[in-house]
N, C-alpha and C. Protein backbone atom coordinates (compact mmCIF):
# COMPACT_ATOMS: atom_id res chain seq x y z
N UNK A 1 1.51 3.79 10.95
CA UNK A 1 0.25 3.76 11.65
C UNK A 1 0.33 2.65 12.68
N UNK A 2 0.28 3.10 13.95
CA UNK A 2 0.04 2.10 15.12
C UNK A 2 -0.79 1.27 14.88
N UNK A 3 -0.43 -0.01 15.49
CA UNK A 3 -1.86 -0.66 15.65
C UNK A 3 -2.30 -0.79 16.23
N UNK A 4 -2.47 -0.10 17.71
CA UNK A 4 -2.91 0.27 19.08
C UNK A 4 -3.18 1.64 19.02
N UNK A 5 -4.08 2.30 19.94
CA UNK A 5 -4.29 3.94 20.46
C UNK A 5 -4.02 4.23 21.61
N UNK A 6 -2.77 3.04 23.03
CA UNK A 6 -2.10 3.58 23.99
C UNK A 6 -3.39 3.48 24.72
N UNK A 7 -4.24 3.02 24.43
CA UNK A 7 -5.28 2.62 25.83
C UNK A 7 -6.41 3.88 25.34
N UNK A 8 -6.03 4.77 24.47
CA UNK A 8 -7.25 6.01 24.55
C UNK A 8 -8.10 5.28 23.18
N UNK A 9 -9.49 5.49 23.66
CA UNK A 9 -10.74 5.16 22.51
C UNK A 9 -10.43 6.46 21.77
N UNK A 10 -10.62 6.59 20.43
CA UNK A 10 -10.59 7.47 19.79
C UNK A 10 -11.96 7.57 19.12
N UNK A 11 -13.05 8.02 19.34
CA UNK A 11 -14.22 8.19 18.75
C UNK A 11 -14.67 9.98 18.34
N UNK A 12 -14.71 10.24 16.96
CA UNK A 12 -15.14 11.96 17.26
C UNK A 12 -16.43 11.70 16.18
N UNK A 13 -16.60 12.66 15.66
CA UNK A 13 -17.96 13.29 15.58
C UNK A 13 -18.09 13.33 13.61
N UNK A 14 -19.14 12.65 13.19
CA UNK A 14 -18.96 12.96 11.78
C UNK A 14 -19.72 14.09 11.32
N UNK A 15 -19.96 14.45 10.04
CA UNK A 15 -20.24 15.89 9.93
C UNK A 15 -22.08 15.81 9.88
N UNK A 16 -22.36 14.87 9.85
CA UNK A 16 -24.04 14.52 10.58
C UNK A 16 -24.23 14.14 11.86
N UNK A 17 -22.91 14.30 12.22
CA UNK A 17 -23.52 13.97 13.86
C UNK A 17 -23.19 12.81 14.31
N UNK A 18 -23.22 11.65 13.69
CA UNK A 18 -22.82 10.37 14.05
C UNK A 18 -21.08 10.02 14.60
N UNK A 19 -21.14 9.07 15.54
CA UNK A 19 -20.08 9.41 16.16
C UNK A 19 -19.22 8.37 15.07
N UNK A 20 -18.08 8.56 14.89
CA UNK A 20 -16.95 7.91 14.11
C UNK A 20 -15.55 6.93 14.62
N UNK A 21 -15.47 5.64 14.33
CA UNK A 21 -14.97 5.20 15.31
C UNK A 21 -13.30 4.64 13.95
N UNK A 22 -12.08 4.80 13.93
CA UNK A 22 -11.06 4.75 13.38
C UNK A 22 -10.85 3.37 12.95
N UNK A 23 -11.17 2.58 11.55
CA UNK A 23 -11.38 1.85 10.96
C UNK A 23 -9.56 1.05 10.22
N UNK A 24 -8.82 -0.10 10.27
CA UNK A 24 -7.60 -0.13 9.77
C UNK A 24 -8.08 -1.49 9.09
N UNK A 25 -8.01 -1.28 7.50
CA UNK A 25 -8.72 -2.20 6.83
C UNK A 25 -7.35 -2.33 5.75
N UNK A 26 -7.35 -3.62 5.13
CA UNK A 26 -5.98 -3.97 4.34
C UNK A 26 -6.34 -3.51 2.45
N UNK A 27 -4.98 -3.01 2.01
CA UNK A 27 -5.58 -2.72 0.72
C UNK A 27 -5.08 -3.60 -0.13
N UNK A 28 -5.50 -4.18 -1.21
CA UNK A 28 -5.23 -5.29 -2.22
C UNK A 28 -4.29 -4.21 -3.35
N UNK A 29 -3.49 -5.09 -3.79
CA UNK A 29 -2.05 -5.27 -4.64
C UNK A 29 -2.59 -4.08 -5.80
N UNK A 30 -3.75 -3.99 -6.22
CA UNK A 30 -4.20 -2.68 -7.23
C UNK A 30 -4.30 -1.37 -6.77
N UNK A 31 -5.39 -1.77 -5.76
CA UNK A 31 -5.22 -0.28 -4.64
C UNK A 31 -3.55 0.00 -4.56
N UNK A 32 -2.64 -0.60 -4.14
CA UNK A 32 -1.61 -0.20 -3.46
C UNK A 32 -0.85 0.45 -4.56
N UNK A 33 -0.61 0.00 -5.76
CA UNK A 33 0.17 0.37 -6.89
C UNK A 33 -0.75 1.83 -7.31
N UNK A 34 -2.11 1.61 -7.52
CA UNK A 34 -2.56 3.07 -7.71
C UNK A 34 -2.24 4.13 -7.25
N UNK A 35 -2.65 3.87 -5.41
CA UNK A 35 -1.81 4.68 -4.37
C UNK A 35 -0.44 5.33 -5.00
N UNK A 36 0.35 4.77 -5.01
CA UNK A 36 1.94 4.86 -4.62
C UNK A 36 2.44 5.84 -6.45
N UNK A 37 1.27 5.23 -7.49
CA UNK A 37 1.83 5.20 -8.86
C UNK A 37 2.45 7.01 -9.24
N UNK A 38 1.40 8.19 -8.83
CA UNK A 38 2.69 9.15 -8.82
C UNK A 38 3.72 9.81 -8.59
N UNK A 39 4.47 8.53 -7.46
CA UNK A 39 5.91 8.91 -7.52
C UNK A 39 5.29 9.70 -6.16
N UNK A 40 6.57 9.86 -5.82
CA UNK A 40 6.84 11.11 -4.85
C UNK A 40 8.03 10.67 -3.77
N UNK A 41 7.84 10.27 -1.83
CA UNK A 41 8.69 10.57 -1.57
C UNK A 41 8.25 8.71 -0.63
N UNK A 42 9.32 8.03 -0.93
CA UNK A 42 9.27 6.84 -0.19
C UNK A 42 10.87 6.80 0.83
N UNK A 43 10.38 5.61 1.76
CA UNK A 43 11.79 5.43 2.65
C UNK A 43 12.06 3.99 2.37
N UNK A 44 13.44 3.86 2.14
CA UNK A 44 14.18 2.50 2.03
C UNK A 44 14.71 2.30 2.97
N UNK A 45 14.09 0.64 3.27
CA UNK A 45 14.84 0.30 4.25
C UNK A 45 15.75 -0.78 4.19
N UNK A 46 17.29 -1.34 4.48
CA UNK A 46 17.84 -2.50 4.61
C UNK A 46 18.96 -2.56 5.42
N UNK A 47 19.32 -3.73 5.42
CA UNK A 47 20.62 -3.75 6.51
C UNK A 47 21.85 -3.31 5.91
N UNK A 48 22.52 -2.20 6.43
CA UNK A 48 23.52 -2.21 5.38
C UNK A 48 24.94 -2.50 6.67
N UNK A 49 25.57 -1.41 6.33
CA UNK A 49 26.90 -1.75 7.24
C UNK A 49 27.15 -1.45 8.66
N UNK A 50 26.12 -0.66 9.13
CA UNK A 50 25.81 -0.09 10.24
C UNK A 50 24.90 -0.49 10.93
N UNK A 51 24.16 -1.90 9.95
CA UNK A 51 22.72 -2.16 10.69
C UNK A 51 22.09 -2.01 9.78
N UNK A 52 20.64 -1.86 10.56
CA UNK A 52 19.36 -1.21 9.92
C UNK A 52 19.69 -0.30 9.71
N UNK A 53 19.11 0.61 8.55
CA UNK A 53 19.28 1.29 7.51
C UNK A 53 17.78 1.77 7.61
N UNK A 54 17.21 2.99 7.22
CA UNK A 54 15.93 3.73 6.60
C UNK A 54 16.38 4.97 5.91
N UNK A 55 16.27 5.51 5.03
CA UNK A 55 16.47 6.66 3.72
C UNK A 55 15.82 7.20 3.35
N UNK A 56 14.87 8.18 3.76
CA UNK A 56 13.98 8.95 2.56
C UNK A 56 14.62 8.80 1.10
N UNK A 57 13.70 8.42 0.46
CA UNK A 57 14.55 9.37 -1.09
C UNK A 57 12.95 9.56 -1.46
N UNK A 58 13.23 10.38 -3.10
CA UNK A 58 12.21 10.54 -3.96
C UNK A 58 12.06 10.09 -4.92
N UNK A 59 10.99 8.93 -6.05
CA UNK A 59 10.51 7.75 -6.41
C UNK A 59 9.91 8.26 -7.92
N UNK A 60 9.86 7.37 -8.79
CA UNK A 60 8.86 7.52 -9.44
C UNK A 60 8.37 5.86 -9.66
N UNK A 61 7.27 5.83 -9.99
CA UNK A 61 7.38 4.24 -10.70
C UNK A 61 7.40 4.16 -12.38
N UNK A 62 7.93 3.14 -12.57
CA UNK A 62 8.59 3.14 -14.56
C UNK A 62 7.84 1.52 -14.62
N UNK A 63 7.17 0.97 -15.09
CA UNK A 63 7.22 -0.30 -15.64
C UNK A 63 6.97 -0.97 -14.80
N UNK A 64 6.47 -0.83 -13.87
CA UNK A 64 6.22 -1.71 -12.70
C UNK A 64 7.31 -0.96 -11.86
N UNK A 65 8.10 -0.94 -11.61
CA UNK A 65 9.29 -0.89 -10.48
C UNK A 65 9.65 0.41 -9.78
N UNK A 66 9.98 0.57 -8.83
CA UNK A 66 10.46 2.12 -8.15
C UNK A 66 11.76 2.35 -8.74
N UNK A 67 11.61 3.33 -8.82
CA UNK A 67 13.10 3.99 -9.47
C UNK A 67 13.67 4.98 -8.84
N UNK A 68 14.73 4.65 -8.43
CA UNK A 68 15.42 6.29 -7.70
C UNK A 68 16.48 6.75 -8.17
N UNK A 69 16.73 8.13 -8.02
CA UNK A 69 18.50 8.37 -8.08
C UNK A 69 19.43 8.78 -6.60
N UNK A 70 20.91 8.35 -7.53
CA UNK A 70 21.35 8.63 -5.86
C UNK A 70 22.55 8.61 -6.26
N UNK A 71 23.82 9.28 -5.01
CA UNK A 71 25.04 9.44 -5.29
C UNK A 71 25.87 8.11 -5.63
N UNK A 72 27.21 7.52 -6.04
CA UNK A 72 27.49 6.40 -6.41
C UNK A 72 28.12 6.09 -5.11
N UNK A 73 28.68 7.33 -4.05
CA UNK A 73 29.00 6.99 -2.97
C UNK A 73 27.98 7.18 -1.96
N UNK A 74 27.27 6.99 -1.68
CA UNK A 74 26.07 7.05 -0.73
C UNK A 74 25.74 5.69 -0.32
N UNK A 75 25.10 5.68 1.09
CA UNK A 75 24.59 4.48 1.48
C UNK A 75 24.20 3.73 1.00
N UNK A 76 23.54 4.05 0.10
CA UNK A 76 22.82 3.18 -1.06
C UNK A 76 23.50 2.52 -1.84
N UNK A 77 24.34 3.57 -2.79
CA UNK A 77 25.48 3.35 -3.82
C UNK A 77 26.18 1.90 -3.38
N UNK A 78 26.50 2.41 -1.90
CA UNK A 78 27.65 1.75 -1.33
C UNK A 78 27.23 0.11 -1.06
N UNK A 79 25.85 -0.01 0.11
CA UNK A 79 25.64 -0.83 1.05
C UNK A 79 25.17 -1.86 0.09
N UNK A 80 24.07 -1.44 -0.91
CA UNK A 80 23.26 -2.01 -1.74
C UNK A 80 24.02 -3.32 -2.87
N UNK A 81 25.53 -3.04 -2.31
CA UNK A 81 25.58 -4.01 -3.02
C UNK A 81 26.14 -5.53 -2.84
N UNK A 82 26.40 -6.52 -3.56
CA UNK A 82 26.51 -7.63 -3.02
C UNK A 82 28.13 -7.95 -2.96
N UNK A 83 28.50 -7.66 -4.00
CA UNK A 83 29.69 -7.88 -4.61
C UNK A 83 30.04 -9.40 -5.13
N UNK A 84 28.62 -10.12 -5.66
CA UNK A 84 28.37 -11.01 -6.33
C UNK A 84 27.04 -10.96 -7.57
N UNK A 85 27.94 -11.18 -8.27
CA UNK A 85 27.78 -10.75 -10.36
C UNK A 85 25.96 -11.06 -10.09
N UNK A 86 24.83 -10.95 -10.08
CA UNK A 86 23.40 -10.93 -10.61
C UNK A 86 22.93 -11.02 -8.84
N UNK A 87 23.90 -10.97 -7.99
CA UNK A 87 22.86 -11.50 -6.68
C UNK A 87 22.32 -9.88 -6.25
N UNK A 88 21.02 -9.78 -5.90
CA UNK A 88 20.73 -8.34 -5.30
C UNK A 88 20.08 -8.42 -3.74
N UNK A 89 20.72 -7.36 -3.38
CA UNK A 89 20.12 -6.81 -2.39
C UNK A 89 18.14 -6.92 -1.84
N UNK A 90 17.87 -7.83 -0.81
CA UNK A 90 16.33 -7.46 -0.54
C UNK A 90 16.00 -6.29 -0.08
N UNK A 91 15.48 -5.26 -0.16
CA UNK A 91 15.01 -3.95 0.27
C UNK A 91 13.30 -4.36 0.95
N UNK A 92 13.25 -2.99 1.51
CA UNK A 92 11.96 -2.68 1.46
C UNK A 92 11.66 -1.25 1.41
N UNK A 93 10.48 -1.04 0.75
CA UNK A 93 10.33 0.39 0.74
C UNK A 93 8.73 0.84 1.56
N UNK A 94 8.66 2.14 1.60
CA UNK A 94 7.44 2.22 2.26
C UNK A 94 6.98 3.32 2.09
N UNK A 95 5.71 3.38 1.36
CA UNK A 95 5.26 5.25 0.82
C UNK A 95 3.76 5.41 1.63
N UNK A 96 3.71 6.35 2.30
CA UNK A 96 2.32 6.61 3.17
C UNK A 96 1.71 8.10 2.62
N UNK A 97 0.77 8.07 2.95
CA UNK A 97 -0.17 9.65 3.01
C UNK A 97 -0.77 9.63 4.06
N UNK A 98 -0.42 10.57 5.10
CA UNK A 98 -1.32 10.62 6.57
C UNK A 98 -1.76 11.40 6.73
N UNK A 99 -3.29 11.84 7.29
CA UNK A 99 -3.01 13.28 7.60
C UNK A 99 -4.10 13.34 9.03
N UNK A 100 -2.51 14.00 9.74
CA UNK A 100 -2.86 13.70 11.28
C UNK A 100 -3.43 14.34 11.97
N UNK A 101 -4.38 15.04 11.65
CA UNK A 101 -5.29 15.88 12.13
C UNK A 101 -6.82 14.95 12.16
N UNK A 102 -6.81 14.75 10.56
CA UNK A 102 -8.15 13.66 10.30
C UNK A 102 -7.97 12.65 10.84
N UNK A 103 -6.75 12.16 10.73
CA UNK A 103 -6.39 10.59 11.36
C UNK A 103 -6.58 9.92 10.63
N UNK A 104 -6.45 9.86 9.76
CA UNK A 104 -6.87 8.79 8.40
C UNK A 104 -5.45 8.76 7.45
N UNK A 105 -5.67 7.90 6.27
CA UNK A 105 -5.01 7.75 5.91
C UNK A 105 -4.15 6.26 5.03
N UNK A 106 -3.35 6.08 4.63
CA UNK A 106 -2.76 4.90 3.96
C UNK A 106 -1.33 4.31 3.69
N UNK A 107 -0.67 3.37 3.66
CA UNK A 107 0.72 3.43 3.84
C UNK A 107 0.90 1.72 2.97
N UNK A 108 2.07 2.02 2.56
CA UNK A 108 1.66 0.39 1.29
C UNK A 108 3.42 0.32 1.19
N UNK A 109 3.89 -1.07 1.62
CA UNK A 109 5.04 -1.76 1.67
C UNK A 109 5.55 -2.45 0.44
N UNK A 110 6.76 -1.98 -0.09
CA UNK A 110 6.63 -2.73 -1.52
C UNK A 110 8.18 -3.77 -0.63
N UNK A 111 8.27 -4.89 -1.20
CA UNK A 111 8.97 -5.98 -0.57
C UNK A 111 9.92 -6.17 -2.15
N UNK A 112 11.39 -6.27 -2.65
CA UNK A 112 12.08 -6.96 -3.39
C UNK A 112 13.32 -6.44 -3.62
N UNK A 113 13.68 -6.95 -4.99
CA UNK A 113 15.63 -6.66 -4.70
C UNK A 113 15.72 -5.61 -5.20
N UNK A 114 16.87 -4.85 -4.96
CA UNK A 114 17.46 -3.38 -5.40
C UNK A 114 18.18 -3.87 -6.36
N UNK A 115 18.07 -3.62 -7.54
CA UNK A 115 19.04 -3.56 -8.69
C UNK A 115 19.83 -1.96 -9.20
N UNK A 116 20.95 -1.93 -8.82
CA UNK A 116 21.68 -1.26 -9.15
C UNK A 116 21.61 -1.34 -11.46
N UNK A 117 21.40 0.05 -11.97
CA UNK A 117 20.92 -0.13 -13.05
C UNK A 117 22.15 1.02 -13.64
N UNK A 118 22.93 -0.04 -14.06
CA UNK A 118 24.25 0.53 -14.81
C UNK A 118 24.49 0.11 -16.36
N UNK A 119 23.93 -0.12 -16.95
CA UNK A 119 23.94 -0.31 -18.49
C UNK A 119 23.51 0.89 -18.67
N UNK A 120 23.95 1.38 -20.01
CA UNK A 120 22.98 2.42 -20.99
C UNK A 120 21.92 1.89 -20.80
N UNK A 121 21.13 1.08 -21.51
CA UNK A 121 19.78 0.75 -21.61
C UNK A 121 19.07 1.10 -20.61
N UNK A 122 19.78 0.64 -19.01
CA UNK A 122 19.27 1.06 -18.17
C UNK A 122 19.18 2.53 -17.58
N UNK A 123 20.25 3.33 -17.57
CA UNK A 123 20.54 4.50 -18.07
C UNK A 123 19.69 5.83 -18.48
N UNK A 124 19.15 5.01 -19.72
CA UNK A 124 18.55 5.60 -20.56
C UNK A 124 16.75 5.60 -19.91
N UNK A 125 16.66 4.09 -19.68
CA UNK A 125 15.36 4.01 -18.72
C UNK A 125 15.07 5.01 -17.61
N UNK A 126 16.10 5.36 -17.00
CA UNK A 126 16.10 6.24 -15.78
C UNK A 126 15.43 7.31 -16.09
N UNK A 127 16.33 7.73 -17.26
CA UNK A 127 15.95 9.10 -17.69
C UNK A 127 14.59 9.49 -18.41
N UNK A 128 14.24 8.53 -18.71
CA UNK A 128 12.85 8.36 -19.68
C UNK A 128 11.65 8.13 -18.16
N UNK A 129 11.89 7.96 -16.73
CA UNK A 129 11.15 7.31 -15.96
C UNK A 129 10.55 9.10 -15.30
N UNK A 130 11.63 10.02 -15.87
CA UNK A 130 11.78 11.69 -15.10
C UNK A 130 11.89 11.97 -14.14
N UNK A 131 12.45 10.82 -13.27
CA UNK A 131 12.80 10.68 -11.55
C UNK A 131 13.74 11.91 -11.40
N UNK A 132 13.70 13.05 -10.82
CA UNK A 132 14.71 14.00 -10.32
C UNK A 132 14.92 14.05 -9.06
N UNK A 133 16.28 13.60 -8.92
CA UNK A 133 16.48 14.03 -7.25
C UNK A 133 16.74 14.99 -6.69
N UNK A 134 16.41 15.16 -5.49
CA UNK A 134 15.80 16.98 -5.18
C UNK A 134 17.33 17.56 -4.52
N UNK A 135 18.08 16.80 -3.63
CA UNK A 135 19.22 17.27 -3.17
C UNK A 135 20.37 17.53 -4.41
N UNK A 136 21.15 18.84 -4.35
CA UNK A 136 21.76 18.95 -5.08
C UNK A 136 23.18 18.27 -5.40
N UNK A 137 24.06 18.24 -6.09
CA UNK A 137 25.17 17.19 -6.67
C UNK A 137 24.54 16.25 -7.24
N UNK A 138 26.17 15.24 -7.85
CA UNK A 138 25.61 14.43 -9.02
C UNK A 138 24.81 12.90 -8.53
N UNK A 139 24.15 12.70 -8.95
CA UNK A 139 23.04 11.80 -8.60
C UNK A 139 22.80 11.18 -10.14
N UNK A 140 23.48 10.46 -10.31
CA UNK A 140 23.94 10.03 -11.07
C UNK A 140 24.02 8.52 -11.66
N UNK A 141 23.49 7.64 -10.17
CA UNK A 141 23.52 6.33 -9.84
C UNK A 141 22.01 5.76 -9.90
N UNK A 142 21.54 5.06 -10.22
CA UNK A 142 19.96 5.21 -10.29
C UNK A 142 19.86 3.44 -9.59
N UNK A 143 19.03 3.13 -8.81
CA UNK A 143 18.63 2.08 -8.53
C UNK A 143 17.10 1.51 -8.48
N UNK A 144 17.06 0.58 -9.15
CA UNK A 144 15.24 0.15 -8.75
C UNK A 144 14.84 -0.95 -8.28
N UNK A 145 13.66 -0.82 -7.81
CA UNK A 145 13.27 -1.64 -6.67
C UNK A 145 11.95 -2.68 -7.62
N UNK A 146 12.21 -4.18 -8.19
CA UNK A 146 10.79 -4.66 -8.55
C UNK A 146 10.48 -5.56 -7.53
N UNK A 147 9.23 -5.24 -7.46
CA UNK A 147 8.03 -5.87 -6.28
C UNK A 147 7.82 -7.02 -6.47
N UNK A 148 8.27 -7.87 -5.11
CA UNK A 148 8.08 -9.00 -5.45
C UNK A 148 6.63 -9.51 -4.51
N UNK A 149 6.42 -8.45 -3.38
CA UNK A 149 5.43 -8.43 -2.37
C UNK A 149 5.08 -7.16 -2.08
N UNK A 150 4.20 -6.75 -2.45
CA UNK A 150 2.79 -5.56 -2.22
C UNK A 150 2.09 -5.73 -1.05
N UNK A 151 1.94 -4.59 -0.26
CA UNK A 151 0.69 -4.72 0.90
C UNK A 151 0.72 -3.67 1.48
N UNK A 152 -0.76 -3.51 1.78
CA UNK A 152 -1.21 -1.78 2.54
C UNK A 152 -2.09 -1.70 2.91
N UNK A 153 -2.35 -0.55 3.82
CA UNK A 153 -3.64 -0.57 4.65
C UNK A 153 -3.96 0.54 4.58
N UNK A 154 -5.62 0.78 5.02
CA UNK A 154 -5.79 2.11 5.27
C UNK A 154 -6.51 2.51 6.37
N UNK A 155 -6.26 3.76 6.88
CA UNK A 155 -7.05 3.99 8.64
C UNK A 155 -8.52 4.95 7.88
N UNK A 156 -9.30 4.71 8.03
CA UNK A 156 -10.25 5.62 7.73
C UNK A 156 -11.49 5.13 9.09
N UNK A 157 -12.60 6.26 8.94
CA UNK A 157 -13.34 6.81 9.98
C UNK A 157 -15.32 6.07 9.57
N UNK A 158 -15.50 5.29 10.16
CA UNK A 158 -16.62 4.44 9.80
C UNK A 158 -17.53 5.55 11.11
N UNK A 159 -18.77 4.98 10.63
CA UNK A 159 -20.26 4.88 11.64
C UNK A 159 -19.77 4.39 12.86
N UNK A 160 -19.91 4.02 13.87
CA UNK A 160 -19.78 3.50 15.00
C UNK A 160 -21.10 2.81 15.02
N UNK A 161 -21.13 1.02 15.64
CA UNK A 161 -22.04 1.14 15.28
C UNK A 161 -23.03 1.14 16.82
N UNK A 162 -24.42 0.93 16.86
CA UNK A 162 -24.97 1.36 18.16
C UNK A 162 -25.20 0.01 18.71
N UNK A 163 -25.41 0.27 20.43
CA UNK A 163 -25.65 -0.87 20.84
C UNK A 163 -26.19 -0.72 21.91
């Protein structure tokens, strides 16, 4: 979501008549986890070997944390890691709902490290979290993301007020 409209006022019409003017108000750390909590389809972003980096994948949350799966050779697999024993990777991730017709809408930034989750225990967590990844082959590698910084906003459509 921009935080400009390119110079155009955007004002339309509410369903009483009152004109509606596009509202971008911040959402607190509960809102945002509610938002985001059934999973679905977020983008990761970090620097990997090429640069900046962004990834769709598909999410669930387990225990607090995002959880994904993914190939062991994939960007992720690959970039995500440090190649020093407990140090992780900072990520960011970013899950929105827009819908661009209404113009409204919400988008919530989760900020912390990627832990590559290779124990059984962890393993086993994956599988218990029911994260399925939608592209086919083995996906097999699971990584999660705990939040160390939450934040989101939302565009919605107020009164305008008169003057």
């Amino acid at each position: 979501m921009a935080e400009g409209t390119g110079g155009e006022a955007n004002v339309s019409q509410a369903a009483d008549g009152a004109a509606t003017s596009p509202v971008l108000e911040p959402l607190d750390e509960a809102d945002c986890l509610r938002l985001i909590s059934p999973g679905g389809i977020g983008r990761l972003a970090f620097t990997g070997r090429y640069g900046l980096t962004v990834l769709p994948v598909n999410y669930k949350v387990h225990d607090g944390a995002i959880v994904f799966r993914t190939a062991q050779d994939s960007p992720t697999g690959e970039d995500l890691r440090t190649g020093i024993a407990h140090a992780e990777f900072q990520v960011a991730f970013e899950i929105d709902d827009i819908d661009p017709v209404a113009r409204d809408g919400w988008s919530v930034l989760i900020q912390g490290p990627a832990h590559h989750m290779s124990t059984a225990a962890e393993r086993a967590v994956v599988l218990e979290s029911g994260v399925e990844p939608w592209p086919g082959g083995p996906r097999e590698h699971a990584i999660s993301i705990t939040p160390r910084r939450v934040t989101g906003r939302r565009l919605t459509r107020r009164a305008a007020s008169g003057g």
